[in-house]
C-alpha atoms as a PDB file:
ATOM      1  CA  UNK A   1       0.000   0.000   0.000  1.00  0.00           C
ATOM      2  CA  UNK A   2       1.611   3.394  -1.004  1.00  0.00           C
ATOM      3  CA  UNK A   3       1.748   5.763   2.095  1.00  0.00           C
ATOM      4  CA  UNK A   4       3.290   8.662   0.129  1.00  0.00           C
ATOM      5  CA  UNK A   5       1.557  11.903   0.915  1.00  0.00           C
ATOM      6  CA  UNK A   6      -1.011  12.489  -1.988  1.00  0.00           C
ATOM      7  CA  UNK A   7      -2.009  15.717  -3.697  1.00  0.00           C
ATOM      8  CA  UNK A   8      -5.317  17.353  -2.489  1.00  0.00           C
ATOM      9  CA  UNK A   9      -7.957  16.520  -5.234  1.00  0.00           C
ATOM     10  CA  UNK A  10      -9.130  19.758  -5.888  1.00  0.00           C
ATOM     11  CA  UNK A  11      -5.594  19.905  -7.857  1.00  0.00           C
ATOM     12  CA  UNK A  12      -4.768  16.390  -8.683  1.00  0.00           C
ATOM     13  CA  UNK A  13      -7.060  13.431  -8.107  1.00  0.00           C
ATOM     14  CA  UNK A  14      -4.955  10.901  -5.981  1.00  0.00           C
ATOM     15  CA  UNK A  15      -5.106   7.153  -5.921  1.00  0.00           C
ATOM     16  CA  UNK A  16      -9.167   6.983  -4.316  1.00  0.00           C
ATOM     17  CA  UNK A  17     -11.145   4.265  -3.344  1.00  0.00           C
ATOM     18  CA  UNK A  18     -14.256   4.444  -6.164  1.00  0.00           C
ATOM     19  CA  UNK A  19     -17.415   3.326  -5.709  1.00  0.00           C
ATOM     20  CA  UNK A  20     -20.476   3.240  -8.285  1.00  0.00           C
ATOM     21  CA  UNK A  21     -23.778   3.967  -8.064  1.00  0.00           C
ATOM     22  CA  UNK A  22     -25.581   2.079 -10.650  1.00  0.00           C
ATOM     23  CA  UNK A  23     -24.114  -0.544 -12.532  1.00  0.00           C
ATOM     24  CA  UNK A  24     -25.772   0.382 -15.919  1.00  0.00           C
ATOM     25  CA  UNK A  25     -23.736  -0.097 -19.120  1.00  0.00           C
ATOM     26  CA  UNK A  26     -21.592   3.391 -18.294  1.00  0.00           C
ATOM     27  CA  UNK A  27     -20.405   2.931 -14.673  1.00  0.00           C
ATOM     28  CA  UNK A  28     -19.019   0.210 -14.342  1.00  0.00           C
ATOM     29  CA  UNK A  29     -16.697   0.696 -17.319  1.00  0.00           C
ATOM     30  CA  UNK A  30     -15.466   4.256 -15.944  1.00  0.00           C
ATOM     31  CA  UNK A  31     -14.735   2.360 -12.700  1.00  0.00           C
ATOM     32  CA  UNK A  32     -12.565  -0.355 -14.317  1.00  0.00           C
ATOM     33  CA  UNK A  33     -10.719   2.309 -16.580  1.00  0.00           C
ATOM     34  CA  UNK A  34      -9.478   3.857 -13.052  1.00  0.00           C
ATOM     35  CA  UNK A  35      -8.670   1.089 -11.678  1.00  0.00           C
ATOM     36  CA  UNK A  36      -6.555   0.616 -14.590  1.00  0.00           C
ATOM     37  CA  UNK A  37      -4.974   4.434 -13.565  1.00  0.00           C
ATOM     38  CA  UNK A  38      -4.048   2.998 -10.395  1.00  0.00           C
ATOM     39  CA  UNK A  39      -7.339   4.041  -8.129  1.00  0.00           C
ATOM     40  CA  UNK A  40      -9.528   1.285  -6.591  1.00  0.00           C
ATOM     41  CA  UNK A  41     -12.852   0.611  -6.962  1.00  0.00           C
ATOM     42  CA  UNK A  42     -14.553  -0.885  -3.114  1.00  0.00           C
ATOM     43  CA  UNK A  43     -18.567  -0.779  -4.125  1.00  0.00           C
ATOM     44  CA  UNK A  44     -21.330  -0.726  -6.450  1.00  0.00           C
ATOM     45  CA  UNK A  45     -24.815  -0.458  -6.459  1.00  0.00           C
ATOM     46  CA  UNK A  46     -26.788  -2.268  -8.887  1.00  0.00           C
ATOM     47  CA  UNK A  47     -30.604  -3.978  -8.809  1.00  0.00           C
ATOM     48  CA  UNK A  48     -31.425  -5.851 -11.397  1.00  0.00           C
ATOM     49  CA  UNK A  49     -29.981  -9.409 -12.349  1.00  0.00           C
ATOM     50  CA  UNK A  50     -27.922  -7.636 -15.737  1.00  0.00           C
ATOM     51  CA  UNK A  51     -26.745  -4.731 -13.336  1.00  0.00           C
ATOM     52  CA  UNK A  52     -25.344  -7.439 -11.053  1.00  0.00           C
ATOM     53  CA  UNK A  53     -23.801  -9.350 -13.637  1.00  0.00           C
ATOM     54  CA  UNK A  54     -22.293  -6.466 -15.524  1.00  0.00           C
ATOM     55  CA  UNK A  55     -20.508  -5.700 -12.533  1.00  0.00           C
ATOM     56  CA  UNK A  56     -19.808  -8.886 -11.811  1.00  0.00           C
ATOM     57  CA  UNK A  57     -18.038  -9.311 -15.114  1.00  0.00           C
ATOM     58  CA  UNK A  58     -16.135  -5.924 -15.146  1.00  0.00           C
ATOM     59  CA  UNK A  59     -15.746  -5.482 -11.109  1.00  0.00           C
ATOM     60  CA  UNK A  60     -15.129  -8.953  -9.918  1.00  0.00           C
ATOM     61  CA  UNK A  61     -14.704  -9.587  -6.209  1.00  0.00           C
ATOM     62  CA  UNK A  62     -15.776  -5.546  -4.972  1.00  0.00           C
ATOM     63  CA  UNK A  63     -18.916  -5.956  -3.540  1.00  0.00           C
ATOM     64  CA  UNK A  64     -22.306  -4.860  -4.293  1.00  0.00           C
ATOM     65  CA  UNK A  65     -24.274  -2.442  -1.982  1.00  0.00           C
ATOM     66  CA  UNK A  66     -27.027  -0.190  -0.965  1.00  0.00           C
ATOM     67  CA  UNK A  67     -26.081   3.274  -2.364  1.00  0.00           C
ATOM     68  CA  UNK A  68     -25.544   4.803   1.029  1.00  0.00           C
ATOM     69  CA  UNK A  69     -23.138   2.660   1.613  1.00  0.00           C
ATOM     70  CA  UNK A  70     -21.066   3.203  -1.879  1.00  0.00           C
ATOM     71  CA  UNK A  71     -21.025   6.692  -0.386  1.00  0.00           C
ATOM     72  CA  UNK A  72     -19.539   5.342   2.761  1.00  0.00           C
ATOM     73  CA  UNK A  73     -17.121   2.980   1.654  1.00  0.00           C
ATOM     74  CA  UNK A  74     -15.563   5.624  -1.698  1.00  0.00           C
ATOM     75  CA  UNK A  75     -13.588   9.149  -2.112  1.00  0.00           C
ATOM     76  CA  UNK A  76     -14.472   8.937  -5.529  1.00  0.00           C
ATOM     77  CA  UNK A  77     -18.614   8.236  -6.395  1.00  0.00           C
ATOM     78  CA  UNK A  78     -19.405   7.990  -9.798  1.00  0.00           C
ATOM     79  CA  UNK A  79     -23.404   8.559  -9.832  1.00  0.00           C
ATOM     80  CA  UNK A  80     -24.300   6.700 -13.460  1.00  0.00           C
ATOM     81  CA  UNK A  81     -27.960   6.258 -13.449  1.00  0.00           C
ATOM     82  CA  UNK A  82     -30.289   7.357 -15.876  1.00  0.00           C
ATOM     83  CA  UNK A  83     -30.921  11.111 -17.015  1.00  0.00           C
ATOM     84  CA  UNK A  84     -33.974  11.567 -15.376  1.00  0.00           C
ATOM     85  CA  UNK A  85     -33.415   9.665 -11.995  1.00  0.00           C
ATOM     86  CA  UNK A  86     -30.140  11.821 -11.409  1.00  0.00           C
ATOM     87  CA  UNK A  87     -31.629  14.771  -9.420  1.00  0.00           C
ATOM     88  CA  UNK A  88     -33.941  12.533  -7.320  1.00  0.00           C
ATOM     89  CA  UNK A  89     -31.190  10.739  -6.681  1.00  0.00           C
ATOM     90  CA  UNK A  90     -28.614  13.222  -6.185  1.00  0.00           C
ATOM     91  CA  UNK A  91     -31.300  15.371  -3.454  1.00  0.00           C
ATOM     92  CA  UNK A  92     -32.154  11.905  -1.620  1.00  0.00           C
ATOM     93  CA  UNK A  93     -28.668  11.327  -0.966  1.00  0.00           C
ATOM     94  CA  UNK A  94     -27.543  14.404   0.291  1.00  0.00           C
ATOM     95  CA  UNK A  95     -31.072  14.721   2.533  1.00  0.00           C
ATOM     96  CA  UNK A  96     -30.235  11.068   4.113  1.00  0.00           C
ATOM     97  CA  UNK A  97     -26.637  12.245   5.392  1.00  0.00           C
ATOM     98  CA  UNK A  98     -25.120  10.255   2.705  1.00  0.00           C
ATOM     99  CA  UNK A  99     -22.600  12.666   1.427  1.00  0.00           C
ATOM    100  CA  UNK A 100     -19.454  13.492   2.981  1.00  0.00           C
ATOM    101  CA  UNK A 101     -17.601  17.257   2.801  1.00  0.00           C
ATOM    102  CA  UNK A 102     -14.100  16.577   0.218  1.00  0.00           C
ATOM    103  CA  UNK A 103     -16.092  13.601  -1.684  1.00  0.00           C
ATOM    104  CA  UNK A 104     -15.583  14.037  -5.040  1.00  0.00           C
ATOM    105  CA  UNK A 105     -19.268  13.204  -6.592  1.00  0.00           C
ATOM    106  CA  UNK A 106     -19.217  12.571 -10.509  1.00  0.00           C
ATOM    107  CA  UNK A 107     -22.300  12.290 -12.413  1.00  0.00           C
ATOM    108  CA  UNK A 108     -22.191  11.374 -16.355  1.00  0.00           C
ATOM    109  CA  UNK A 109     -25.355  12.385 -17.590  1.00  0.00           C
ATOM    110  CA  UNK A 110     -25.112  14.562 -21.018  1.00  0.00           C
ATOM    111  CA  UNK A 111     -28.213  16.287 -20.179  1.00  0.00           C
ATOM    112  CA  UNK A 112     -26.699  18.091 -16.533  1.00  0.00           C
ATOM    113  CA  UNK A 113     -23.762  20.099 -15.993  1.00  0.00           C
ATOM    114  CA  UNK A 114     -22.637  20.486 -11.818  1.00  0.00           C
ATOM    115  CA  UNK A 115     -25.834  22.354 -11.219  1.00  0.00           C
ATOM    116  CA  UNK A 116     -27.500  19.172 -10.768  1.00  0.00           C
ATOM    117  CA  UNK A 117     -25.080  18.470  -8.038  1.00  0.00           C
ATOM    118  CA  UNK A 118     -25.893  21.399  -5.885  1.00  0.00           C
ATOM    119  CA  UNK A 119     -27.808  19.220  -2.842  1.00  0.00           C
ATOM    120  CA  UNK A 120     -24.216  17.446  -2.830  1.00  0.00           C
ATOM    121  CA  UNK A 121     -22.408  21.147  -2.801  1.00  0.00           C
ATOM    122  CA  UNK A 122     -24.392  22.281   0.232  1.00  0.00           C
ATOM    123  CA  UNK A 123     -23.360  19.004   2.165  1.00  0.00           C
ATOM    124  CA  UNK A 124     -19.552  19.691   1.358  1.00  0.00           C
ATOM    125  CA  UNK A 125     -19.341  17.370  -1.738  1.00  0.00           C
ATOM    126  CA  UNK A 126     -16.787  18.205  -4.493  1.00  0.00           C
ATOM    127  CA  UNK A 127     -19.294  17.878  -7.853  1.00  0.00           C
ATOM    128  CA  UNK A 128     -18.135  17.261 -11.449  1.00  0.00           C
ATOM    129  CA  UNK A 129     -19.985  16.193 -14.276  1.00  0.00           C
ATOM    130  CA  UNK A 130     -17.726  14.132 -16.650  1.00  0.00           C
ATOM    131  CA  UNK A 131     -20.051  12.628 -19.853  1.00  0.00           C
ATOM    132  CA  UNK A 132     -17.676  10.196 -21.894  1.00  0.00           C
ATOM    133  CA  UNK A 133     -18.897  10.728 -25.745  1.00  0.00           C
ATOM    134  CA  UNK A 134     -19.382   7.234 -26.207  1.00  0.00           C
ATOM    135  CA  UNK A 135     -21.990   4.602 -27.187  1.00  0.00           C
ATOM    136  CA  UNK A 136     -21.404   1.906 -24.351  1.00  0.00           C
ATOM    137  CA  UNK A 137     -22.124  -1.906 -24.638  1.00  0.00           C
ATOM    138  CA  UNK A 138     -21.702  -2.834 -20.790  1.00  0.00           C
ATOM    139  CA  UNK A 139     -18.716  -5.261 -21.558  1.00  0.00           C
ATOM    140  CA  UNK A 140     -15.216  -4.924 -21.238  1.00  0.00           C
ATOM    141  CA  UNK A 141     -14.326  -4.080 -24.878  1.00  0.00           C
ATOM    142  CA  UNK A 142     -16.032  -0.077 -23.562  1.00  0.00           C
ATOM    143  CA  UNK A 143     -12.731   0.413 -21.618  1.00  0.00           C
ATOM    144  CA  UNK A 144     -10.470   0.273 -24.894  1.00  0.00           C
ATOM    145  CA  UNK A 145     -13.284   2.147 -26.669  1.00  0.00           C
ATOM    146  CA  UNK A 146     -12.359   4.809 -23.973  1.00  0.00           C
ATOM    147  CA  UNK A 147      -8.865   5.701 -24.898  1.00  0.00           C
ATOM    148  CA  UNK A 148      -8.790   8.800 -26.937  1.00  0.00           C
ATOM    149  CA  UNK A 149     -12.862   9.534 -26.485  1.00  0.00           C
ATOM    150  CA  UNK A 150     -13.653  13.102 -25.956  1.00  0.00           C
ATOM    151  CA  UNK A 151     -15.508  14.071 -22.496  1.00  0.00           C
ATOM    152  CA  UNK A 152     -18.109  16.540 -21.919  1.00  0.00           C
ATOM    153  CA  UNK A 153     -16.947  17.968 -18.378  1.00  0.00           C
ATOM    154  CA  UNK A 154     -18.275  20.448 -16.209  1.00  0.00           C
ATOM    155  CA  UNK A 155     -17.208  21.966 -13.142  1.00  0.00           C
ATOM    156  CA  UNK A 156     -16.688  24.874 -10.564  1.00  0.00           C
ATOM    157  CA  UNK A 157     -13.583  26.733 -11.941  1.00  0.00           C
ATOM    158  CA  UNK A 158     -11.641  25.725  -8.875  1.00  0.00           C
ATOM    159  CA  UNK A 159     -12.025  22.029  -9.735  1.00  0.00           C
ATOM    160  CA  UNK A 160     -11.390  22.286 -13.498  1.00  0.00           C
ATOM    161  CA  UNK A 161      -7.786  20.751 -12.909  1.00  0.00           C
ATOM    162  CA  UNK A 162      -9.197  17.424 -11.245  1.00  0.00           C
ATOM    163  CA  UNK A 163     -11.682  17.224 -13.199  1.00  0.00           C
ATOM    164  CA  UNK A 164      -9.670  17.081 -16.495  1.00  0.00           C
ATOM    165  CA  UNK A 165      -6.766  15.053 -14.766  1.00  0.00           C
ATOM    166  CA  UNK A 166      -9.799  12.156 -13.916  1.00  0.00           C
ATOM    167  CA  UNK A 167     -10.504  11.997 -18.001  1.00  0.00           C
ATOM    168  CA  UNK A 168      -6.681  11.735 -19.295  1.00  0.00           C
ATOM    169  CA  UNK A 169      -6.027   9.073 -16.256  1.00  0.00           C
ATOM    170  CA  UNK A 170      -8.976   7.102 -17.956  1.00  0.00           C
ATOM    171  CA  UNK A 171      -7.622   7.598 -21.433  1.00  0.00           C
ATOM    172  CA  UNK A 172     -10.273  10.170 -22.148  1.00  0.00           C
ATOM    173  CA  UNK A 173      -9.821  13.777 -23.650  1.00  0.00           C
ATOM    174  CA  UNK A 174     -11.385  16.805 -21.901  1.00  0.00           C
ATOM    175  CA  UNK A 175     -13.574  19.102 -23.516  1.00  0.00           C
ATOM    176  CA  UNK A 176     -14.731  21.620 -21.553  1.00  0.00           C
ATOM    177  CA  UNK A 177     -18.629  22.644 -21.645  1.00  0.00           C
ATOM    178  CA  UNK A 178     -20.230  25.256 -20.117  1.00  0.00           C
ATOM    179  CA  UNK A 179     -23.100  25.200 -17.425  1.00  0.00           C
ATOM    180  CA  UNK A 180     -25.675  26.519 -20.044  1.00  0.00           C
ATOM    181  CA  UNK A 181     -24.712  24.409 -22.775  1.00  0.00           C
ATOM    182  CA  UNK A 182     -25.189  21.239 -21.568  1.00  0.00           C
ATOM    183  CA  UNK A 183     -28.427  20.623 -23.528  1.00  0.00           C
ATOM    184  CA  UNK A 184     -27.292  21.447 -26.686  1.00  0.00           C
ATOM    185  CA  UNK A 185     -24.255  19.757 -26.339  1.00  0.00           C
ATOM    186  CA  UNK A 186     -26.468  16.582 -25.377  1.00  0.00           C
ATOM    187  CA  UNK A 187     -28.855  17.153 -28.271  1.00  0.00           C
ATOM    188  CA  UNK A 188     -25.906  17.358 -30.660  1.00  0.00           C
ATOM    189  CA  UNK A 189     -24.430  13.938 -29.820  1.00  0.00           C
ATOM    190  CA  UNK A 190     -27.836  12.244 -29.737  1.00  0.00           C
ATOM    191  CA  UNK A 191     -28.741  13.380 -33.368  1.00  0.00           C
ATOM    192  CA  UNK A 192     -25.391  12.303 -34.596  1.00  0.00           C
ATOM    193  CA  UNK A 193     -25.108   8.797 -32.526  1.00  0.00           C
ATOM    194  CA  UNK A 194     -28.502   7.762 -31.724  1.00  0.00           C
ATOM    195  CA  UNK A 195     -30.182   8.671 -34.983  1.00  0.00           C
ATOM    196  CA  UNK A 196     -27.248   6.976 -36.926  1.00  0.00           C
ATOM    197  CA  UNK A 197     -28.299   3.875 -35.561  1.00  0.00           C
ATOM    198  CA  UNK A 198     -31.797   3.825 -36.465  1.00  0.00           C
ATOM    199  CA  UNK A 199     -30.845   5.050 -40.321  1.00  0.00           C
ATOM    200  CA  UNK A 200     -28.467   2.476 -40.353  1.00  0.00           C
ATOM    201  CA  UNK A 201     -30.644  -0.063 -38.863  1.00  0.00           C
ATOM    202  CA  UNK A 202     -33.301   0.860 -40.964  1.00  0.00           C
ATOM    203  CA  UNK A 203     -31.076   0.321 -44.077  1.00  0.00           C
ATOM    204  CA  UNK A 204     -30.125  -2.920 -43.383  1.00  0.00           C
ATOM    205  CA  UNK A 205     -33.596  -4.007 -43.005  1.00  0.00           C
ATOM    206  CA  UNK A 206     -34.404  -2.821 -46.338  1.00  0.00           C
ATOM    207  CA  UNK A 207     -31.123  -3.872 -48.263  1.00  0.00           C
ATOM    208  CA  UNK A 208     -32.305  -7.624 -46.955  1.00  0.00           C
ATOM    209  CA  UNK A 209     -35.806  -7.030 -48.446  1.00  0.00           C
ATOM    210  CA  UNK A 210     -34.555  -6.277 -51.776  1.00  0.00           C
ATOM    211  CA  UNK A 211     -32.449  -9.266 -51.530  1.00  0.00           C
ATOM    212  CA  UNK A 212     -29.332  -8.894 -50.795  1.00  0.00           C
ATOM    213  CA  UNK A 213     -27.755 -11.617 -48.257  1.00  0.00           C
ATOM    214  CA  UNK A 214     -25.090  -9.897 -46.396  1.00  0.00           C
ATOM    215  CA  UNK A 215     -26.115  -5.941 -46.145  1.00  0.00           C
ATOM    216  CA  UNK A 216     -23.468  -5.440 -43.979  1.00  0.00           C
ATOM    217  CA  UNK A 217     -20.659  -5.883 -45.952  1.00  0.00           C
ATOM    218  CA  UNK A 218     -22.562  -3.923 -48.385  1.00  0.00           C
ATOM    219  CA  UNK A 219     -23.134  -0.740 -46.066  1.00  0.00           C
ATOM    220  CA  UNK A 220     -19.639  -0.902 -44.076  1.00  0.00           C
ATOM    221  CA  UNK A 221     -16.859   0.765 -46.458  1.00  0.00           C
ATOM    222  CA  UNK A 222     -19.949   2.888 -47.744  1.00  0.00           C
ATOM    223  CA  UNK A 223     -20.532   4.192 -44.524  1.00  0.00           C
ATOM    224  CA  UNK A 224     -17.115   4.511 -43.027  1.00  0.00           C
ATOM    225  CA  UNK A 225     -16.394   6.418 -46.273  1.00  0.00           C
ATOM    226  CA  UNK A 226     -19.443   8.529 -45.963  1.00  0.00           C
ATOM    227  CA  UNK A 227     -18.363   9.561 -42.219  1.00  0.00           C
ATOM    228  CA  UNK A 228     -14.741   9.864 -42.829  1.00  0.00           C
ATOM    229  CA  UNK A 229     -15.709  12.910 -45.625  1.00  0.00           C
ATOM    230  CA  UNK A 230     -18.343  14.178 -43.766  1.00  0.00           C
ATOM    231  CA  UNK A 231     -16.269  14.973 -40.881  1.00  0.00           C
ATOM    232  CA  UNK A 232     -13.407  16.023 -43.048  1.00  0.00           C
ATOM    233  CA  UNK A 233     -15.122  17.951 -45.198  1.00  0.00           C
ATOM    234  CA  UNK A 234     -18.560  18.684 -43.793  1.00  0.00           C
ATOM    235  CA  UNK A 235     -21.818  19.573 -45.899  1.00  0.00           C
ATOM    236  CA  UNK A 236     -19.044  19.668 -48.718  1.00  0.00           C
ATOM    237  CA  UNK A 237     -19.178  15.765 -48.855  1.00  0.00           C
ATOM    238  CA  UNK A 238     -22.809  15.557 -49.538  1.00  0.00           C
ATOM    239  CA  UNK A 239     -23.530  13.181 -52.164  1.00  0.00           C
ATOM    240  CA  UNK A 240     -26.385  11.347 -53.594  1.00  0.00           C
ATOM    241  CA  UNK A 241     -29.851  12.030 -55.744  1.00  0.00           C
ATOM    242  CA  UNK A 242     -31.169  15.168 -53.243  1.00  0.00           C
ATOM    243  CA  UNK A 243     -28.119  17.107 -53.209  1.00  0.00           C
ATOM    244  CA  UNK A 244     -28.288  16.502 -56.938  1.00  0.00           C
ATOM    245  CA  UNK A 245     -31.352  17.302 -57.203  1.00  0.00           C
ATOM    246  CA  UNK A 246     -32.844  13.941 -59.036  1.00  0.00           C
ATOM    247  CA  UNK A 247     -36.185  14.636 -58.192  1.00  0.00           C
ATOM    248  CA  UNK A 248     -37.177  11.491 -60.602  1.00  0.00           C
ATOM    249  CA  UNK A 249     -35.202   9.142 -58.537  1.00  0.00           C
ATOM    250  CA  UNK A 250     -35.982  10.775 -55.004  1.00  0.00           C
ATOM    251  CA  UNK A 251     -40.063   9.992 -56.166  1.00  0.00           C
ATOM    252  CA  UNK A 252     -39.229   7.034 -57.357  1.00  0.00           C
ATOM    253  CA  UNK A 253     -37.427   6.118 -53.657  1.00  0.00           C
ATOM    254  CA  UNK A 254     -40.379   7.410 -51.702  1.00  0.00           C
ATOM    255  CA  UNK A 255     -43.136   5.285 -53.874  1.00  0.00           C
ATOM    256  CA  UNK A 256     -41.028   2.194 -52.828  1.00  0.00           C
ATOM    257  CA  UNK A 257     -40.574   3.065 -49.273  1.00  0.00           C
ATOM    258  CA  UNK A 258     -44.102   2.923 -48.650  1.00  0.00           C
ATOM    259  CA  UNK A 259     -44.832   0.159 -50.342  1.00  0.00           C
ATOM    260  CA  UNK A 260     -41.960  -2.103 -48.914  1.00  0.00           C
ATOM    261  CA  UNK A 261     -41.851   0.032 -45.584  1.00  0.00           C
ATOM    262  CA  UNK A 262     -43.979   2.395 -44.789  1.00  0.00           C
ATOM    263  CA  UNK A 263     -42.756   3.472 -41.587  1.00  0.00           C
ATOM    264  CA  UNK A 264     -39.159   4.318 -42.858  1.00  0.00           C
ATOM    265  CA  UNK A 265     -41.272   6.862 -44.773  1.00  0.00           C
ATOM    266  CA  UNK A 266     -41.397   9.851 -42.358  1.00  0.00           C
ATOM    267  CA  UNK A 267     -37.631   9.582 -41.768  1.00  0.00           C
ATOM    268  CA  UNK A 268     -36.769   9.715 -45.196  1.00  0.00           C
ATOM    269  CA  UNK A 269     -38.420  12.844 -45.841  1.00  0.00           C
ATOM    270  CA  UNK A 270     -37.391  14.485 -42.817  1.00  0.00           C
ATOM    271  CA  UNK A 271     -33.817  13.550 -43.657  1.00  0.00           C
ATOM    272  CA  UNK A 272     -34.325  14.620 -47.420  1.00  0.00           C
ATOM    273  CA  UNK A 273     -35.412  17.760 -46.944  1.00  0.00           C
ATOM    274  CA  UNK A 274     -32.597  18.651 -44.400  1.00  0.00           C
ATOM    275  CA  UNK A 275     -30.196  17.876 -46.739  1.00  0.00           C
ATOM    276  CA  UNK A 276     -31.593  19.174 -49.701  1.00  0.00           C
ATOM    277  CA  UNK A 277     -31.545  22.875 -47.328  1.00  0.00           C
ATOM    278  CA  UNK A 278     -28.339  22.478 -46.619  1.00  0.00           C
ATOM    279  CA  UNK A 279     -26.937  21.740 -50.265  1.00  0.00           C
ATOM    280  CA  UNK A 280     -29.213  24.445 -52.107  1.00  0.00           C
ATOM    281  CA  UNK A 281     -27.708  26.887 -48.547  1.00  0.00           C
ATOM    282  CA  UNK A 282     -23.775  25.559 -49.822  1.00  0.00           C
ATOM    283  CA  UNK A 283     -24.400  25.612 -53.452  1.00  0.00           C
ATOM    284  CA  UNK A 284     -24.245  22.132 -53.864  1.00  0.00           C
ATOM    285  CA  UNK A 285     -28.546  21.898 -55.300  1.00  0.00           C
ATOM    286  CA  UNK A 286     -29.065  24.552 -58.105  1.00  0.00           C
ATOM    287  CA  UNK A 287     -31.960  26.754 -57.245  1.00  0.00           C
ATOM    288  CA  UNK A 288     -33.523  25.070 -60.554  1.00  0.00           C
ATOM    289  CA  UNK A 289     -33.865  21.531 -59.401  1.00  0.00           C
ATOM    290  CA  UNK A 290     -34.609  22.232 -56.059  1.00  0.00           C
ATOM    291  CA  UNK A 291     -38.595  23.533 -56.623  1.00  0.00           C
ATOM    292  CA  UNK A 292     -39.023  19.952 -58.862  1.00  0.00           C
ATOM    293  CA  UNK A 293     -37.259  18.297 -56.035  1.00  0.00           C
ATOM    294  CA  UNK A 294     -38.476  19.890 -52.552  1.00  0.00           C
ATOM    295  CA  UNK A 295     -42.100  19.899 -54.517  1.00  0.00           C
ATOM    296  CA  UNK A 296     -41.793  15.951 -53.981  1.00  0.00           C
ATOM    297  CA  UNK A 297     -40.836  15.811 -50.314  1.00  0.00           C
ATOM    298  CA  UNK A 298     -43.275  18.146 -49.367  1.00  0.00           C
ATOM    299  CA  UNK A 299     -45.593  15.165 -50.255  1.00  0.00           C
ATOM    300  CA  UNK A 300     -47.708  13.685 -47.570  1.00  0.00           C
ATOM    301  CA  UNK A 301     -45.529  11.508 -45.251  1.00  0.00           C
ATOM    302  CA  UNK A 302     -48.424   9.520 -43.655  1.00  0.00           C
ATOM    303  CA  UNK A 303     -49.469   8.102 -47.270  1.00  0.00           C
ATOM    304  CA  UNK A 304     -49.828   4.290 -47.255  1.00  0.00           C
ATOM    305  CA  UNK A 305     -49.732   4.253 -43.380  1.00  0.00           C
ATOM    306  CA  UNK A 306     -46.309   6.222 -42.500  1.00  0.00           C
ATOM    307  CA  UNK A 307     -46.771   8.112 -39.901  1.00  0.00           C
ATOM    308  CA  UNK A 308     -44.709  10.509 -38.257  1.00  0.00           C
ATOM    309  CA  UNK A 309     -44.184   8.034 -35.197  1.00  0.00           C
ATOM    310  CA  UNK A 310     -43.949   4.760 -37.226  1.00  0.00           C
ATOM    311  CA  UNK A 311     -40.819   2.855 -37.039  1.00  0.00           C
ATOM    312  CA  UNK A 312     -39.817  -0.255 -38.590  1.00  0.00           C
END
């Protein structure tokens, strides 16, 4: 055991005893990536049967607990439970006593900055909200994924240094967001991410109905490709039959969307129309073709029984 004095954490976390407060598919990942940095997890919370195997699997042998007593046993708490729960959460601990003045209390919820934290404040805790920009699978490949991934972190000014020195010692890379921001900086990662799944998702589905056996092969270099330029180049590496303005082809898409799948139907208008704004805004669409072409996606998208709210 090292006995070495160790720096105060408001300047440079030390080696802490960790504890979790819901094993979930984030929590228990963070945990194990600072374990790997040398701190040491001693608790987690978790309820269902998953939750308890999850951090069985990537916490073996540190036992599971009541929350109060995570708070007991840790220096460190990381507080990964779901958006909404967090500020129930957050105000029942500090009413029951729970928190301790100097505890550094970590929530990574997108949606909050450290405001959500302010029960924890009053009672002396140190808050930081640290929101790894991942997509998490709640196995142990999420603690590679983790090296190099940016993190969303807010925090008082006087614990900016800790809170950035937790991200590198778990491979991560700070990015600093403020207070009010929070929201739109959530917003932004769940239209890229979360909506990327469901497009991609839904074009698998349909690249099997037309028959072909193994869409994806088909869709991976596409994609990667399509990614790689978009993030090189932006609304620059727009391609395809809207930001061309095909108007023929995009009718001809739509007519076979709802007859094969209707409910893809909303979502492809939605997404057409976006793009086809942002190629006639970057010169991409002539102004000619786009009345032929924004004339057909201003069609009815609840034709053949898409709906707005459909899904495949």
């Amino acid at each position: 055991m090292n006995t070495t004095p160790q720096p105060d954490p408001r300047d440079r976390p030390a080696r802490l005893t960790v504890g979790v407060v819901g094993a979930g598919r984030v929590g228990p990942a963070l945990a194990a990536s600072l374990q790997l940095a040398g701190h040491r997890p001693v608790a987690v919370s978790a309820v269902s049967d998953a939750s308890r195997r999850r951090a069985e699997e990537m916490l073996p042998d540190v036992p599971v607990v009541p929350p109060a007593e995570v708070l007991e046993l840790s220096e460190l708490v990381l507080l990964t439970v779901p958006d909404d729960a967090l500020p129930e959460l957050v105000a029942g601990l500090a009413e029951t006593g729970a928190v301790r003045p100097g505890q550094l209390l970590v929530h990574t919820s997108g949606r909050y900055g450290a405001k959500v934290l302010d029960p924890a404040l009053r009672a002396g805790a140190l808050p930081l909200a640290l929101h790894p920009a991942m997509t998490f699978t709640g196995t142990p490949v999420d603690v590679q994924r983790l090296a190099g991934c940016s993190f969303g972190v807010t925090a008082p000014d006087e614990l900016r240094l800790a809170a950035e020195a937790l991200v590198i010692e778990m491979g991560g890379e700070p990015e600093w967001i403020a207070e009010e921001n929070r929201p739109l900086y959530h917003a932004a990662l769940a239209l890229g991410a979360n909506h990327l799944v469901t497009l991609v998702a839904q074009s698998l589905e349909l690249l099997r109905t037309a028959g072909v056996g193994a869409p994806d092969r088909m869709l991976g270099p596409l994609l990667g490709a399509a990614l790689d330029n978009a993030l090189r180049s932006g609304d620059a590496a727009l391609t395809g039959p809207v930001a061309r303005g095909d108007a023929g082809t995009v009718a001809a898409h739509v007519a076979e969307l709802r007859e094969h799948a209707p409910g893809t139907v909303a979502g492809y208008l939605a997404m057409a129309r976006a793009t086809a704004d942002r190629a006639l805004a970057h010169g991409l669409l002539k102004p000619e073709l786009a009345e032929p072409l924004l004339g057909v996606l201003a069609g009815p998208s609840d034709a053949a029984g898409g709906t707005p709210g459909d899904t495949t």
